[in-house]
N, C-alpha and C. Protein backbone atom coordinates (compact mmCIF):
# COMPACT_ATOMS: atom_id res chain seq x y z
N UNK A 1 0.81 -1.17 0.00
CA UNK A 1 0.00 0.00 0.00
C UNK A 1 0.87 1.25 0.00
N UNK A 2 2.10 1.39 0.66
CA UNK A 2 3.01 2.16 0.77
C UNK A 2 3.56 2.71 -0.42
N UNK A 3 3.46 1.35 -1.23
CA UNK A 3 4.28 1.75 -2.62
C UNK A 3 3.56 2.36 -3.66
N UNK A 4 2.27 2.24 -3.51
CA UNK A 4 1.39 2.61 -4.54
C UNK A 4 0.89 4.05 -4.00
N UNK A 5 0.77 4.83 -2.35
CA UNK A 5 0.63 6.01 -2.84
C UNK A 5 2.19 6.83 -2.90
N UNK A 6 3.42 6.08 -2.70
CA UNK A 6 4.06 6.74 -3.38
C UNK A 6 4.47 7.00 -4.60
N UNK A 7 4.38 6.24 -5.75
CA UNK A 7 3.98 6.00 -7.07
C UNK A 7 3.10 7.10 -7.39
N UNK A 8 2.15 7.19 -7.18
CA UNK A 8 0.84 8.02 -7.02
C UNK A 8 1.22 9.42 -7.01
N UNK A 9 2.17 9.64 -5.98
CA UNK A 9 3.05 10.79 -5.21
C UNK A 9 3.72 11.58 -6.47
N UNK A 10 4.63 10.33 -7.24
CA UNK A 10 5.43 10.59 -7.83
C UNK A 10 4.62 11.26 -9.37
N UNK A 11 4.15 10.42 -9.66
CA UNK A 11 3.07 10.70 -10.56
C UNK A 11 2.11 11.70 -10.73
N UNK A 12 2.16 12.02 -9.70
CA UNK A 12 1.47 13.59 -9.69
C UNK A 12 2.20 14.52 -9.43
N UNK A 13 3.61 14.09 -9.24
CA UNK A 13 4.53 15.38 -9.14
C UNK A 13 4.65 15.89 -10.69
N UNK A 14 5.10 14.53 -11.37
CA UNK A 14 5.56 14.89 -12.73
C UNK A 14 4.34 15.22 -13.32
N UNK A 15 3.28 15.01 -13.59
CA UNK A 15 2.36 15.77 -14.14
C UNK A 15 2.26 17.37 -13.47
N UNK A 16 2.30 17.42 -12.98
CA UNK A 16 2.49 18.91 -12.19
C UNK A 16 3.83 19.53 -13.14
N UNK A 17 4.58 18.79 -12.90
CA UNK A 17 5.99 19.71 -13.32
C UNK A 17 6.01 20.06 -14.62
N UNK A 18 5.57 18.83 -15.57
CA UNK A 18 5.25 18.67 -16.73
C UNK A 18 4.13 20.16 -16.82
N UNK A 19 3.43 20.37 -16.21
CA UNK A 19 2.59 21.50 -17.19
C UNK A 19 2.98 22.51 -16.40
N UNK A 20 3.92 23.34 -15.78
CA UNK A 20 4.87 23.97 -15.89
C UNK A 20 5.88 24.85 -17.12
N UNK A 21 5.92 25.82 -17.02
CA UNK A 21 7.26 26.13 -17.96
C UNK A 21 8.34 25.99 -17.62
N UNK A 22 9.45 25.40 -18.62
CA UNK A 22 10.73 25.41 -18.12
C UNK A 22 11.45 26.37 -17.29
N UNK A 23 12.18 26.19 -16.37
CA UNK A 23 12.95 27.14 -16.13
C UNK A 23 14.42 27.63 -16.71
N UNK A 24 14.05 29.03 -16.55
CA UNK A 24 16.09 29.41 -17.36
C UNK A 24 16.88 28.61 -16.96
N UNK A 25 18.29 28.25 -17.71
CA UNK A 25 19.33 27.77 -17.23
C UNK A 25 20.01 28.80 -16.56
N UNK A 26 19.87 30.16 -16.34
CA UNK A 26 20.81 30.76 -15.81
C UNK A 26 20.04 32.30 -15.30
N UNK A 27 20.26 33.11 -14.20
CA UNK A 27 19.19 34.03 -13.92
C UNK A 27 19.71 35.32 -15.28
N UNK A 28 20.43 35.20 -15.82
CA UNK A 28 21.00 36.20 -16.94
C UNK A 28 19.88 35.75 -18.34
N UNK A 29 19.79 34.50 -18.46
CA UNK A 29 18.47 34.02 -19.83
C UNK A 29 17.42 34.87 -19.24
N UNK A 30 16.53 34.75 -17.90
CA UNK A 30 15.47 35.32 -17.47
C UNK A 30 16.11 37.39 -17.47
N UNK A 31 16.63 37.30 -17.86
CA UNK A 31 16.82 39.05 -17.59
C UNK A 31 16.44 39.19 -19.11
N UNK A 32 16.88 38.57 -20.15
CA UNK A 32 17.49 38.83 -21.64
C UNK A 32 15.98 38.78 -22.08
N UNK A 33 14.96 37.68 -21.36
CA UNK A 33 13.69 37.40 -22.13
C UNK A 33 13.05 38.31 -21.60
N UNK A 34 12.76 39.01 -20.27
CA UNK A 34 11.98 40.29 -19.54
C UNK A 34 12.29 41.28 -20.60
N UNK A 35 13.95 41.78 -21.06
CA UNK A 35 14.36 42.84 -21.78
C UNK A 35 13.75 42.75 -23.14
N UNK A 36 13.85 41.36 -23.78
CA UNK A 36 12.97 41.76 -25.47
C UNK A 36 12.26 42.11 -25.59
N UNK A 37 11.47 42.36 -26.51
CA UNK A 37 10.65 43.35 -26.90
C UNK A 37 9.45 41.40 -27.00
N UNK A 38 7.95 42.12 -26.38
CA UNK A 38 6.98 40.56 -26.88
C UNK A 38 7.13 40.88 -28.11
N UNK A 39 6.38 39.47 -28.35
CA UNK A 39 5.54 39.22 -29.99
C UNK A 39 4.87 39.57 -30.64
N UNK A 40 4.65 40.22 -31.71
CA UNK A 40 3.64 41.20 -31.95
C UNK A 40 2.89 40.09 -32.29
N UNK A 41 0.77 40.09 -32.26
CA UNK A 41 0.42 39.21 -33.18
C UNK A 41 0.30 39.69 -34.27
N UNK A 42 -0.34 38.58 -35.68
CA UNK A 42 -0.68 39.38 -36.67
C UNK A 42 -2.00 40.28 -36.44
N UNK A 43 -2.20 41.02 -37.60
CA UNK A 43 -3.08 42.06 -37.42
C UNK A 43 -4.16 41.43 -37.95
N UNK A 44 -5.83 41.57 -37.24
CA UNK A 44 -6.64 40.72 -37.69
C UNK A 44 -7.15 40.80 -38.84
N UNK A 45 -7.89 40.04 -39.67
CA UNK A 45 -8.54 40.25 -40.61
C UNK A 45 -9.60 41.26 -41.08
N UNK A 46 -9.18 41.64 -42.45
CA UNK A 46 -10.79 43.10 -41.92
C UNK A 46 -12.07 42.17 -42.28
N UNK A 47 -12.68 43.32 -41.95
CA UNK A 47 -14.03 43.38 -41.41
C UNK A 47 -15.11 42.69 -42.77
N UNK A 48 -16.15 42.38 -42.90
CA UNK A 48 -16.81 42.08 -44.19
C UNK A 48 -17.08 43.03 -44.61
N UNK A 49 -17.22 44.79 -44.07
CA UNK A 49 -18.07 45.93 -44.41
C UNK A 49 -16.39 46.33 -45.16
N UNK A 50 -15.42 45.72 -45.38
CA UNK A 50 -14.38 46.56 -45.91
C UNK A 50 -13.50 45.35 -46.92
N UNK A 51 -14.30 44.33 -47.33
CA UNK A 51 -13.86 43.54 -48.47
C UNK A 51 -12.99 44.13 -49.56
N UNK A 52 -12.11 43.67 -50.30
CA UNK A 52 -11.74 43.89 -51.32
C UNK A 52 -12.61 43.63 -52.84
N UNK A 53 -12.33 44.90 -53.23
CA UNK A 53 -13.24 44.98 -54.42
C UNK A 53 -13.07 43.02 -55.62
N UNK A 54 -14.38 42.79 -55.78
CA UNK A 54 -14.69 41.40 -56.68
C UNK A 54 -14.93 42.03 -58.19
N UNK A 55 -14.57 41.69 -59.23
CA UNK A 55 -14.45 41.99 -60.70
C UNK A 55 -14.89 40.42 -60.87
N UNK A 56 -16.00 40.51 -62.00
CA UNK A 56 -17.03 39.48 -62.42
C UNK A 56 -17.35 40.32 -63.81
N UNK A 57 -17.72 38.70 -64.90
CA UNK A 57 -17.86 38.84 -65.83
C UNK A 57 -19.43 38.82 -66.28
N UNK A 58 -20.68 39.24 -66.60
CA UNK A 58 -21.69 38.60 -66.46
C UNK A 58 -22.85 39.29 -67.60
N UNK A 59 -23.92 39.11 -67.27
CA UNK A 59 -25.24 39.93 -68.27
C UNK A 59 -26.35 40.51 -67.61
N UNK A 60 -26.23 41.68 -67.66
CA UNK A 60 -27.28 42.11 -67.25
C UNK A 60 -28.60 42.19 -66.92
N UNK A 61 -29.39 41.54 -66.07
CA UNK A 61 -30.57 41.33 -65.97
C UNK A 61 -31.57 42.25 -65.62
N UNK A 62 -31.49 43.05 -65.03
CA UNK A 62 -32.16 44.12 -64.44
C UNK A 62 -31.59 45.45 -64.11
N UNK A 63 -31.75 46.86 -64.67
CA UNK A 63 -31.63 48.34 -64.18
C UNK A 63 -32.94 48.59 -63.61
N UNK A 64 -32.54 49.25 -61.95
CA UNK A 64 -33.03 50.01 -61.39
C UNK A 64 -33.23 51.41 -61.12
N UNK A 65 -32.94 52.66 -62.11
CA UNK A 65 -32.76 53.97 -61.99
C UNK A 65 -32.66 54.54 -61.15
N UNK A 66 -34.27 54.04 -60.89
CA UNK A 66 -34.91 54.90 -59.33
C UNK A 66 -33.99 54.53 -57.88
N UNK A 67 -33.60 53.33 -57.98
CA UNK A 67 -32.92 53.16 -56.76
C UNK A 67 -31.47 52.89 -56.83
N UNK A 68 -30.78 53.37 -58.20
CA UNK A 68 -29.64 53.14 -58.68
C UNK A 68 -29.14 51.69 -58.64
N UNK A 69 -29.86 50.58 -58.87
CA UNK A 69 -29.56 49.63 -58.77
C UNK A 69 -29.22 48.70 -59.83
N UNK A 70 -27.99 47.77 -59.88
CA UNK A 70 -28.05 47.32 -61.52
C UNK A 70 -27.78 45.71 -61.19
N UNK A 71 -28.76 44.49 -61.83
CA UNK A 71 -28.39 43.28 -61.40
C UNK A 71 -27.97 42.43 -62.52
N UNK A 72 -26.91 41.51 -62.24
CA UNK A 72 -26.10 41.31 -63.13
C UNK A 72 -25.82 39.67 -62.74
N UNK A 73 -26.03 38.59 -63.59
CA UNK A 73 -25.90 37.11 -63.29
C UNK A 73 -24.58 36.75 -63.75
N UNK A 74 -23.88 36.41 -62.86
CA UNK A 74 -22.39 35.80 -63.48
C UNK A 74 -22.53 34.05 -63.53
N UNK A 75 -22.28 34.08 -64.52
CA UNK A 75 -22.24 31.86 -64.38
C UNK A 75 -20.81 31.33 -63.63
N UNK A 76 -20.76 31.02 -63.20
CA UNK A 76 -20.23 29.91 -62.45
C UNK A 76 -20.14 28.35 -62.29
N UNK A 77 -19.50 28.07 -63.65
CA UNK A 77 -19.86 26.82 -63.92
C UNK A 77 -21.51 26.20 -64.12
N UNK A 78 -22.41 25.16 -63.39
CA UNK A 78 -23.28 25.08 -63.69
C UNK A 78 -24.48 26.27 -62.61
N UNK A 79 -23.65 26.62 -61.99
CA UNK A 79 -24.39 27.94 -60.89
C UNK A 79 -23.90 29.16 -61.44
N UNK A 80 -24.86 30.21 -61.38
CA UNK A 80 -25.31 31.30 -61.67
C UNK A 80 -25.17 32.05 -60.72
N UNK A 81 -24.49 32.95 -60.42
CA UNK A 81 -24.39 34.33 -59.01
C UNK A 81 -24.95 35.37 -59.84
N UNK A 82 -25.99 35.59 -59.25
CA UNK A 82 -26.43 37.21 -59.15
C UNK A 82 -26.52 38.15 -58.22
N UNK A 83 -25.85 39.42 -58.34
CA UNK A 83 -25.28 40.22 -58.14
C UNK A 83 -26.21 41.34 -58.22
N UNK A 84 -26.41 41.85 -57.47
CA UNK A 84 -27.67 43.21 -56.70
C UNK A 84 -26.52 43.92 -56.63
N UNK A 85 -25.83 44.95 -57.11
CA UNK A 85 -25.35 46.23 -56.80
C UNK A 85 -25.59 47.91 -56.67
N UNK A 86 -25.52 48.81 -56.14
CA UNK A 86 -25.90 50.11 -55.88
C UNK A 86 -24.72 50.63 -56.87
N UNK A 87 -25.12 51.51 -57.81
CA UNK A 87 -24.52 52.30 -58.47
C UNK A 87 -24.52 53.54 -57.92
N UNK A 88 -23.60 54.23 -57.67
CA UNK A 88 -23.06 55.41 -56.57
C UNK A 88 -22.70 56.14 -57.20
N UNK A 89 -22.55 57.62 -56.89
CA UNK A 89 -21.54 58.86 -57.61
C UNK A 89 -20.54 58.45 -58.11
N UNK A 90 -19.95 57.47 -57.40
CA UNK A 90 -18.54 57.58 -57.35
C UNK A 90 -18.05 55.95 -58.22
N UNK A 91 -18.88 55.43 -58.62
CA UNK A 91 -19.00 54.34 -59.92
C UNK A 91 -18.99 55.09 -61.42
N UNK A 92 -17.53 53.93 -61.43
CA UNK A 92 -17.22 54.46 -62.61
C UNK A 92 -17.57 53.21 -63.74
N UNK A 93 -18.49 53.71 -64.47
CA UNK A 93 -19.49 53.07 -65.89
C UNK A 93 -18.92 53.32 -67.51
N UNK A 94 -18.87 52.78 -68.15
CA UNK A 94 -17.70 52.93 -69.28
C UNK A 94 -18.61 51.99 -70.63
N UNK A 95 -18.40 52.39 -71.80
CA UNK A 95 -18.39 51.46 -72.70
C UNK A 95 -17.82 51.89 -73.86
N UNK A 96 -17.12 51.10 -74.85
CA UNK A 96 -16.07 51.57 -75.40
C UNK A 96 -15.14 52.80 -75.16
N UNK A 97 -14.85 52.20 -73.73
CA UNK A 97 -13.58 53.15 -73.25
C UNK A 97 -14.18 55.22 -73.30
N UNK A 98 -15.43 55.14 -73.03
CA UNK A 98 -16.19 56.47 -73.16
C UNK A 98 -17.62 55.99 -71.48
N UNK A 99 -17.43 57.20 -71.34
CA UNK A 99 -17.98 57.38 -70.11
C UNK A 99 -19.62 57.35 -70.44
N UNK A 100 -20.83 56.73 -69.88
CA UNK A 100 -21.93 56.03 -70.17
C UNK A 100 -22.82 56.73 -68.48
N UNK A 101 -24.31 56.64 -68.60
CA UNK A 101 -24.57 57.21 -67.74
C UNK A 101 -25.44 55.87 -67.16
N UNK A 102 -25.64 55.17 -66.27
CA UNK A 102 -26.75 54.07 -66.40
C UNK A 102 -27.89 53.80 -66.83
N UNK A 103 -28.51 55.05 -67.55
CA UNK A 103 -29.62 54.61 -68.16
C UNK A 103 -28.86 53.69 -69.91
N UNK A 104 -27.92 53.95 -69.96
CA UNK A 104 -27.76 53.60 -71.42
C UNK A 104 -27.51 51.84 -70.81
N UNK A 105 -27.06 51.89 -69.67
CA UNK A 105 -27.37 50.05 -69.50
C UNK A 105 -28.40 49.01 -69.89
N UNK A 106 -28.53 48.18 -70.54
CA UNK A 106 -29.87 47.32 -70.74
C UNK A 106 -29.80 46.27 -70.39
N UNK A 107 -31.33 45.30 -70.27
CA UNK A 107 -30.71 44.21 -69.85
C UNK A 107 -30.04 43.21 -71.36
N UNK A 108 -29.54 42.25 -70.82
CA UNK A 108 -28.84 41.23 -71.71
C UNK A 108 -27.00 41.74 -72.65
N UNK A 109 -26.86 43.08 -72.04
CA UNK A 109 -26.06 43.54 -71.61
C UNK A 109 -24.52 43.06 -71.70
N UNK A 110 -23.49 42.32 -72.00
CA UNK A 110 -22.72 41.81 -71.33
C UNK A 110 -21.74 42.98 -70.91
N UNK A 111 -21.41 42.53 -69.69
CA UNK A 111 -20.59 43.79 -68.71
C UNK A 111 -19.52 43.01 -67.55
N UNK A 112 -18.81 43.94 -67.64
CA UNK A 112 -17.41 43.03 -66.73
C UNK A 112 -17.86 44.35 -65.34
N UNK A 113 -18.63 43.56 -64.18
CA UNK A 113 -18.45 44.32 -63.05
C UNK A 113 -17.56 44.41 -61.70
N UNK A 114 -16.90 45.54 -61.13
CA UNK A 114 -16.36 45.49 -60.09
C UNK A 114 -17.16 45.53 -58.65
N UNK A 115 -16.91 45.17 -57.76
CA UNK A 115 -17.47 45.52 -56.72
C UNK A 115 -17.29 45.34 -55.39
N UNK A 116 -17.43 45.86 -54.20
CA UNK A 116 -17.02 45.45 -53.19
C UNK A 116 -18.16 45.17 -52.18
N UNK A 117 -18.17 44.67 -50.99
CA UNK A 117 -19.12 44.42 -50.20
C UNK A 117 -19.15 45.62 -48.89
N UNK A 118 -20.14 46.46 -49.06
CA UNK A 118 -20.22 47.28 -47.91
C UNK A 118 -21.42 46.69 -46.79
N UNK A 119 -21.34 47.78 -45.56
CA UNK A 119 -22.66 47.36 -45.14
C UNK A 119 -23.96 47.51 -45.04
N UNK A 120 -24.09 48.14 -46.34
CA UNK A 120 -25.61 47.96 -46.28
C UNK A 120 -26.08 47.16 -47.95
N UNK A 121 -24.89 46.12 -48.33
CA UNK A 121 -24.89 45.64 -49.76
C UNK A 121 -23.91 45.45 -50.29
N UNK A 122 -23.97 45.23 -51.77
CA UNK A 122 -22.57 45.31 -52.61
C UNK A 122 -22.81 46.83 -52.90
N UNK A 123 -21.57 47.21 -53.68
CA UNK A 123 -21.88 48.63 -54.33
C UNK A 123 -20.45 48.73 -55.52
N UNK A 124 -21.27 48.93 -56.46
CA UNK A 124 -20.46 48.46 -58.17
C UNK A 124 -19.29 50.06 -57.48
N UNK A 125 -17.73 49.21 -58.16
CA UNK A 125 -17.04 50.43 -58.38
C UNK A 125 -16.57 51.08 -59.74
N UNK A 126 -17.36 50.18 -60.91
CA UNK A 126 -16.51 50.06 -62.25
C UNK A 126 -17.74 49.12 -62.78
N UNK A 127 -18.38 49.53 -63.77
CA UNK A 127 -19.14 48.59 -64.88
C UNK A 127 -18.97 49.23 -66.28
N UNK A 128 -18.11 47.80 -66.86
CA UNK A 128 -17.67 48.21 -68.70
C UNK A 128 -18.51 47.41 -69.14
N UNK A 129 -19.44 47.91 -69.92
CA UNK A 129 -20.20 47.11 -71.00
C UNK A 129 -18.81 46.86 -71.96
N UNK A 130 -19.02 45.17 -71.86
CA UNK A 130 -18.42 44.41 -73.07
C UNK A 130 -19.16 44.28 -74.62
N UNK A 131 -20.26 44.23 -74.37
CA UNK A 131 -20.98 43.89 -75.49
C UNK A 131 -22.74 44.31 -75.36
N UNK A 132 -22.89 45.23 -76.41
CA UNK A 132 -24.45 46.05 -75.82
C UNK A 132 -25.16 44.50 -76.66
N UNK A 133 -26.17 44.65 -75.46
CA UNK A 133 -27.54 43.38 -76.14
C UNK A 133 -28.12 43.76 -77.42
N UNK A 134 -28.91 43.15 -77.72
CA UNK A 134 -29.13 42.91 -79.69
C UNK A 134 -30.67 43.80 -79.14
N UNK A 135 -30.73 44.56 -80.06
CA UNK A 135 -31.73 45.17 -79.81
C UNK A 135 -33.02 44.77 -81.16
């Protein structure tokens, strides 16, 4: 019985010691690690309201004037993303390399759009009509 709670004894020393940190070999290591400078971490990831702008190739399905809105289906293999964006002041709209106002958008359209994700939506930063629809 003697031997087993010293066993026991022992066994719970080393688990003890074991989750412990080492100690310095010398009180001069513990001065050198107080003196460095910590670890910086990395810096976190941003936010979803501050995404990097997405450039998509797609066709126009729907202009919204009234609410500056322009929707645009990109394929994706056998899936389809459509794309609800806010056209803003500050969207820049183009076709043959000449500046376009969104009403000249239509649907069926093909248009290479930029865009980023804010928070209250996407919001286009760049739409080039590639190819105006067949009228």
């Amino acid at each position: 019985m003697k031997w087993r709670v010293f066993w026991l004894m022992v066994f719970g020393w080393a688990l003890f010691l074991a989750g412990l940190p080492p100690a310095p070999a010398s009180a001069g290591e513990a001065e050198k690690k107080a003196d460095a400078p910590a670890e910086t971490k990395a810096a976190p990831e941003k936010p979803a309201a501050a995404e990097e702008p997405a450039g998509l190739v797609g066709t126009v399905i729907a202009v919204v004037p009234a609410s500056r809105t322009l929707v645009v289906d990109v394929p994706l293999g056998k899936e389809v993303l459509r794309v609800g964006a806010e056209v803003t002041d500050k969207t820049k709209l183009t076709a043959a390399g000449k500046a376009v106002s969104l009403d000249r958008l239509k649907p069926g359209d093909r248009v290479r759009i930029e865009f980023r994700r804010v928070a209250t939506g996407d919001e286009a930063i760049s739409v080039e009509v590639l190819r105006s629809a067949k009228s």
